[in-house]
Protein backbone atom coordinates (compact mmCIF):
# COMPACT_ATOMS: atom_id res chain seq x y z
CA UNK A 1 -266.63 148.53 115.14
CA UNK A 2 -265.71 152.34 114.59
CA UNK A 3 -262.29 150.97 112.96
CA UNK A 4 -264.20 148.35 111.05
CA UNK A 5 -266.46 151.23 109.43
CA UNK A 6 -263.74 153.47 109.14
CA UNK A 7 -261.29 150.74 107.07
CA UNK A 8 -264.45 149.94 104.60
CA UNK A 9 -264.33 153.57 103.10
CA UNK A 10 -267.65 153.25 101.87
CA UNK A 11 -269.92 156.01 100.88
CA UNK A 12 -272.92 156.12 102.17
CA UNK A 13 -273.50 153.39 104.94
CA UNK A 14 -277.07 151.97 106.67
CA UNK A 15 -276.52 150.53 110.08
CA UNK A 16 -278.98 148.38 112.16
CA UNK A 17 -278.40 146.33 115.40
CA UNK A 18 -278.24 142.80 115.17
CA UNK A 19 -280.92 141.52 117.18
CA UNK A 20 -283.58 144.04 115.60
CA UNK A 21 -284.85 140.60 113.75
CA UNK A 22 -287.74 141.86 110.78
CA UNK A 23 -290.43 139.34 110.08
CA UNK A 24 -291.20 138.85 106.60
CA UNK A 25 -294.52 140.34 106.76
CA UNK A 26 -292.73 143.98 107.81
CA UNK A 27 -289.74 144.18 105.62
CA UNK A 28 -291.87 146.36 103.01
CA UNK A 29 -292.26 149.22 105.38
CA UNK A 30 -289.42 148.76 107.03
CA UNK A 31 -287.69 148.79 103.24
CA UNK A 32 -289.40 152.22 102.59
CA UNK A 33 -288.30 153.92 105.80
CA UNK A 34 -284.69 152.86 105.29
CA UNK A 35 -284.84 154.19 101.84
CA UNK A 36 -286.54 157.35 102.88
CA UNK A 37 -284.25 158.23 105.89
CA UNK A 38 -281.32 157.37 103.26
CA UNK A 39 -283.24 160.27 101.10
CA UNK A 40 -282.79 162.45 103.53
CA UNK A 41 -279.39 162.13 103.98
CA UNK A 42 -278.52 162.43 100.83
CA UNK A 43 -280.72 166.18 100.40
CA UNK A 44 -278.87 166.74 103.23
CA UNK A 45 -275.68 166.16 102.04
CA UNK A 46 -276.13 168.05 98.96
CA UNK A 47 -277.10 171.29 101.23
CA UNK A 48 -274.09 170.90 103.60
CA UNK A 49 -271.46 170.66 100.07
CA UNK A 50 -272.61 173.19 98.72
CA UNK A 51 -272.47 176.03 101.94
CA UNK A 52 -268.86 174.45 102.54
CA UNK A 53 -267.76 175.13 98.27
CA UNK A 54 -269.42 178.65 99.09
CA UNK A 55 -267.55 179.34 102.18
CA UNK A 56 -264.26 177.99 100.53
CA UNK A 57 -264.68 180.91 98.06
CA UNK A 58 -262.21 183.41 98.20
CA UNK A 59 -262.60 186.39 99.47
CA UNK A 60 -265.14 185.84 101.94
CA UNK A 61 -268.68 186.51 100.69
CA UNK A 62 -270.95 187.67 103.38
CA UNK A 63 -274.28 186.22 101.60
CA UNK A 64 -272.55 182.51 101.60
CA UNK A 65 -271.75 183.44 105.35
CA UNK A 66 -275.14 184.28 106.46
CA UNK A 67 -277.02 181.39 104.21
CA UNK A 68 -274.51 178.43 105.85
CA UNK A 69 -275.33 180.06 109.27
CA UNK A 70 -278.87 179.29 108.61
CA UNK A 71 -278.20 176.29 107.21
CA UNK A 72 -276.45 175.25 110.60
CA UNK A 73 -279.47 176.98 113.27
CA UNK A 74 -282.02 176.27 111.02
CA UNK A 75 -281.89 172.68 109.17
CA UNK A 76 -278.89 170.93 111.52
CA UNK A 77 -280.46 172.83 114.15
CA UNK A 78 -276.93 173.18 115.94
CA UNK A 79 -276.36 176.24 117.90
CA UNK A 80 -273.29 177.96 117.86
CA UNK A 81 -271.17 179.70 120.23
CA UNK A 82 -271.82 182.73 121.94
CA UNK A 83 -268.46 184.14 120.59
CA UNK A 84 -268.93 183.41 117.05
CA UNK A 85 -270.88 186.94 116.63
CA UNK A 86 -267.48 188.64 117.55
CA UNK A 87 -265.34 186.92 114.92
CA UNK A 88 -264.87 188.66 112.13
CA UNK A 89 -266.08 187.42 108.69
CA UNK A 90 -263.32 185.50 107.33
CA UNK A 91 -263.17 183.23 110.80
CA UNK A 92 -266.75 182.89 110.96
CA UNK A 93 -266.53 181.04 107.39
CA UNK A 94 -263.64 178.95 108.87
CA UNK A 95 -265.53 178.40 112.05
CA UNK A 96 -269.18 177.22 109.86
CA UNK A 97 -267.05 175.27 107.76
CA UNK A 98 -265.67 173.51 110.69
CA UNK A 99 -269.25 172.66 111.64
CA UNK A 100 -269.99 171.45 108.35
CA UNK A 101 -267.42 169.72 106.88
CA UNK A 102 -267.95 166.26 109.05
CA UNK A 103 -269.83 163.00 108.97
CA UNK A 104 -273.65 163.22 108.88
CA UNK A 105 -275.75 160.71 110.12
CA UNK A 106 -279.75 160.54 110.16
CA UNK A 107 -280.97 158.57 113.15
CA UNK A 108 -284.15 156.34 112.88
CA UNK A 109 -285.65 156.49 116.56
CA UNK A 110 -289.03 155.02 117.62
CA UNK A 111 -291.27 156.02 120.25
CA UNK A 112 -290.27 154.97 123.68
CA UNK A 113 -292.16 152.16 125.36
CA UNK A 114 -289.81 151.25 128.23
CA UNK A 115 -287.12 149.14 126.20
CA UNK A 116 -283.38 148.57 127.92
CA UNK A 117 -281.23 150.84 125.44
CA UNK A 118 -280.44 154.43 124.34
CA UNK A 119 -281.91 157.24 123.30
CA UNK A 120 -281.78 160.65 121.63
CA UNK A 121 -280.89 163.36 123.90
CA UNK A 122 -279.05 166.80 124.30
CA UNK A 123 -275.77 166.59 126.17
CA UNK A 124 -274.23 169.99 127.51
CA UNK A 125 -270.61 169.90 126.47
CA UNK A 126 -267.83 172.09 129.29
CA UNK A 127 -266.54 174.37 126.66
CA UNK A 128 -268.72 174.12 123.63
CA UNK A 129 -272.70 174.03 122.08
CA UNK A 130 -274.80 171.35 123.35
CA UNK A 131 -274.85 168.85 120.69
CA UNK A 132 -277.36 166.04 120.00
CA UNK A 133 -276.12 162.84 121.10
CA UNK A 134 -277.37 159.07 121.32
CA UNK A 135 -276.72 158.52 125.28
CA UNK A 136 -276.97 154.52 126.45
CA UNK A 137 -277.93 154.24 130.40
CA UNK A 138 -274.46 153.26 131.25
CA UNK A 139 -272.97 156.70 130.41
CA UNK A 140 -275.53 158.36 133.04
CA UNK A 141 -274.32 159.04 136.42
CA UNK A 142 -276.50 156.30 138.56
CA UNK A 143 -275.77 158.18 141.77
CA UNK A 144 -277.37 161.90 140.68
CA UNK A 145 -281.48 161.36 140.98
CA UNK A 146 -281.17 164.68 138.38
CA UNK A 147 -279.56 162.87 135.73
CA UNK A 148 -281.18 159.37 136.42
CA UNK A 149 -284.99 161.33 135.91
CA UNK A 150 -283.55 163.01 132.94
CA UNK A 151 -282.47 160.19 131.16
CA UNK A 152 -285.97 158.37 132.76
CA UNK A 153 -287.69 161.56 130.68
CA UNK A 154 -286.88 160.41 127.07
CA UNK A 155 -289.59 160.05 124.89
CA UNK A 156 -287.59 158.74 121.81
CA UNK A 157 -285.88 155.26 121.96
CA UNK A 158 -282.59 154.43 119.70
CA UNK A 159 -283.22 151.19 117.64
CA UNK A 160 -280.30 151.47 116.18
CA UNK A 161 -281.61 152.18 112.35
CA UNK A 162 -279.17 154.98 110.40
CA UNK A 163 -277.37 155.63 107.55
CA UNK A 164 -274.51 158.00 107.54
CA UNK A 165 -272.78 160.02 105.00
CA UNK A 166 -268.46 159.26 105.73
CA UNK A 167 -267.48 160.77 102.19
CA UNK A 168 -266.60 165.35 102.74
CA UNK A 169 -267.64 167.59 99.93
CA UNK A 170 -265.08 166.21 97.48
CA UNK A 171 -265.86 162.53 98.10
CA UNK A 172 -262.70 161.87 100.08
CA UNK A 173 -263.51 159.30 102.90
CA UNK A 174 -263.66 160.76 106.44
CA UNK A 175 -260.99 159.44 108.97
CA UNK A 176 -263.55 158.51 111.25
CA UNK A 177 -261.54 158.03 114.49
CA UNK A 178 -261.09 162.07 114.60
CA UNK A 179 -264.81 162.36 115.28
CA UNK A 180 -264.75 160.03 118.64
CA UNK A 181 -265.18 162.30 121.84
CA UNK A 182 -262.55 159.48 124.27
CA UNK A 183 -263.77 161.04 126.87
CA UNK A 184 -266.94 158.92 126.52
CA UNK A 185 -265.73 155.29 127.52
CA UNK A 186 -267.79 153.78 130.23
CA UNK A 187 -267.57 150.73 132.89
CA UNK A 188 -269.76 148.20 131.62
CA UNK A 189 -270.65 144.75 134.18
CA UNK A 190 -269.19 141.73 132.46
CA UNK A 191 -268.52 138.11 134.13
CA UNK A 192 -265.83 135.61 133.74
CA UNK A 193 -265.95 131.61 134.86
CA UNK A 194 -269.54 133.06 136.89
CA UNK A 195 -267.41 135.86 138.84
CA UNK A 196 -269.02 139.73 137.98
CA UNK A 197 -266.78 141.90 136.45
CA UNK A 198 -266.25 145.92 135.91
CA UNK A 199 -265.12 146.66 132.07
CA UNK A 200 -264.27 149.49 131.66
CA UNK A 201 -265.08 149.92 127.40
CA UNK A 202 -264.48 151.99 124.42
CA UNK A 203 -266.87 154.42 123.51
CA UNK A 204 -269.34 152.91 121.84
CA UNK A 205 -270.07 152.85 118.09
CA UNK A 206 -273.14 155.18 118.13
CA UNK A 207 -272.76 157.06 121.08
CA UNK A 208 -268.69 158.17 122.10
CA UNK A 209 -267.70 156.89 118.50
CA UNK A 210 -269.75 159.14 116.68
CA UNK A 211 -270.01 162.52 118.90
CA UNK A 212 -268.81 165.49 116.25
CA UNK A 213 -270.70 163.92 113.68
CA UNK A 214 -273.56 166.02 112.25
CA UNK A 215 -276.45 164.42 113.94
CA UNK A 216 -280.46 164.32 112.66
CA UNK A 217 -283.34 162.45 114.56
CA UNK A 218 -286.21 161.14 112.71
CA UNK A 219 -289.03 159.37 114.33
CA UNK A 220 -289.72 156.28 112.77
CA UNK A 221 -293.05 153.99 113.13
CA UNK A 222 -293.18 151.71 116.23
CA UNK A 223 -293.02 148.22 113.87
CA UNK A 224 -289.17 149.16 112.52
CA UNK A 225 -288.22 148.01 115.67
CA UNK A 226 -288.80 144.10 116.63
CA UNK A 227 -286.08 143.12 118.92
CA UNK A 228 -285.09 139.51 119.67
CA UNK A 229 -282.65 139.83 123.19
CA UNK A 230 -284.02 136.72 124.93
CA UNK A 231 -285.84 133.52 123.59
CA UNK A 232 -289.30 134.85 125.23
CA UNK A 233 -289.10 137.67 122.71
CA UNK A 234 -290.00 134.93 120.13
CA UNK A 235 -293.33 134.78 121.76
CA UNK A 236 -293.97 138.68 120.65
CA UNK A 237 -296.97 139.07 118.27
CA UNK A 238 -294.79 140.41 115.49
CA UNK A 239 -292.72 137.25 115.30
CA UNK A 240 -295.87 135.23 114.67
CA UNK A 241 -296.77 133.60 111.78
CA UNK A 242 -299.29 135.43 109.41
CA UNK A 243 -301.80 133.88 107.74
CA UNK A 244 -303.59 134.76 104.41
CA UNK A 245 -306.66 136.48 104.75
CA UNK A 246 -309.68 135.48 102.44
């Protein structure tokens, strides 16, 4: 998928799952939130270009230095390393404009209710920042009772509802496959002619594929998200027919 997105070089991209099926009745709201979190990316954008043009300025100015550090603590709300206060001011500007210049994405995510799936979380990285990351159940350790009640913890689920930015500053496309953090495959139970099977997969599209992206949450109403997984789902009061009201 990750090489399918990265091939179609588009600009600005909205990405929902497949079975998130939208009644008639809901695509109005749902059409406003899509076109409100694509808003938002786009503001977004416009802030990140222009620290990165100021930071590319030659010499170094310390005002563009201290307004894309806010920029980065403040609106991204990304911390950054404990040595960056020791750099001096011509690596800090390389070093913020390495945090910058990337893929954005804003990610819808509904309150969660208990759904099979993903969710927003913050995942401690060896030798960087925590970053904010969309972690699936697979990727969490099922034998450590601390990681298993974290991950049980989430309030937020991932519906899979975004639209990300893969164009830098000067509208060249990202190569997306230097964003992927490999480390991030995970063994996945498959079967074959009724025998169970361990897969071990690629990371996956939202999660491993899309790790050093710049990464927003936004929480999204409740009805964006109207799954259809099994037949019974069918039977869901969202998927029934509406009828005019006199």
């Amino acid at each position: 998928l990750l090489e399918n997105l990265n091939d179609y070089q588009g600009d600005i991209v909205f990405i929902s799952n497949i079975d998130n099926v939208v009644p008639d009745h809901l695509k109005d709201p749902i059409v406003a939130w899509r076109k409100a979190l694509g808003g938002y990316l786009v503001e977004l954008q416009q802030h990140v270009f222009q620290h990165i043009e100021q930071l590319s300025s030659v010499p170094t100015d310390a005002k563009s230095v201290q307004q894309a550090e806010a920029c980065i603590l403040q609106e991204l709300l990304l911390p950054l390393p404990q040595s960056y206060r020791e750099l001096a001011l011509p690596d800090q500007a390389t070093l913020l404009k390495q945090y910058l210049d990337r893929p954005i994405r804003v990610c819808g995510v509904v309150p969660n209710t208990g759904d099979p799936g993903g969710g927003p979380f913050w995942v401690a990285h060896p030798e960087d920042a925590p970053s904010r990351q969309i972690v699936e159940q697979s990727q969490v350790n099922p034998d450590s009772e601390a990681q298993q009640k974290l991950f049980a913890s989430g309030t937020h689920f991932n519906p899979v509802d975004m639209v990300c930015g893969v164009r830098d500053f000067q509208g060249n496309p990202f190569n997306l496959l230097e964003f992927v953090d490999p480390g991030t495959g995970f063994i996945g139970m498959k079967s074959y002619q009724g025998r169970p099977l361990k897969a071990l997969e690629w990371p996956g599209l939202w999660n491993g594929g899309m790790a050093h992206w710049i990464t927003i949450f936004v929480e999204i109403p409740r009805a964006n998200f109207n799954p259809v997984k099994t037949f019974l789902d069918w039977l869901h009061p969202a998927h029934q027919p509406q009828t005019n009201q006199k």
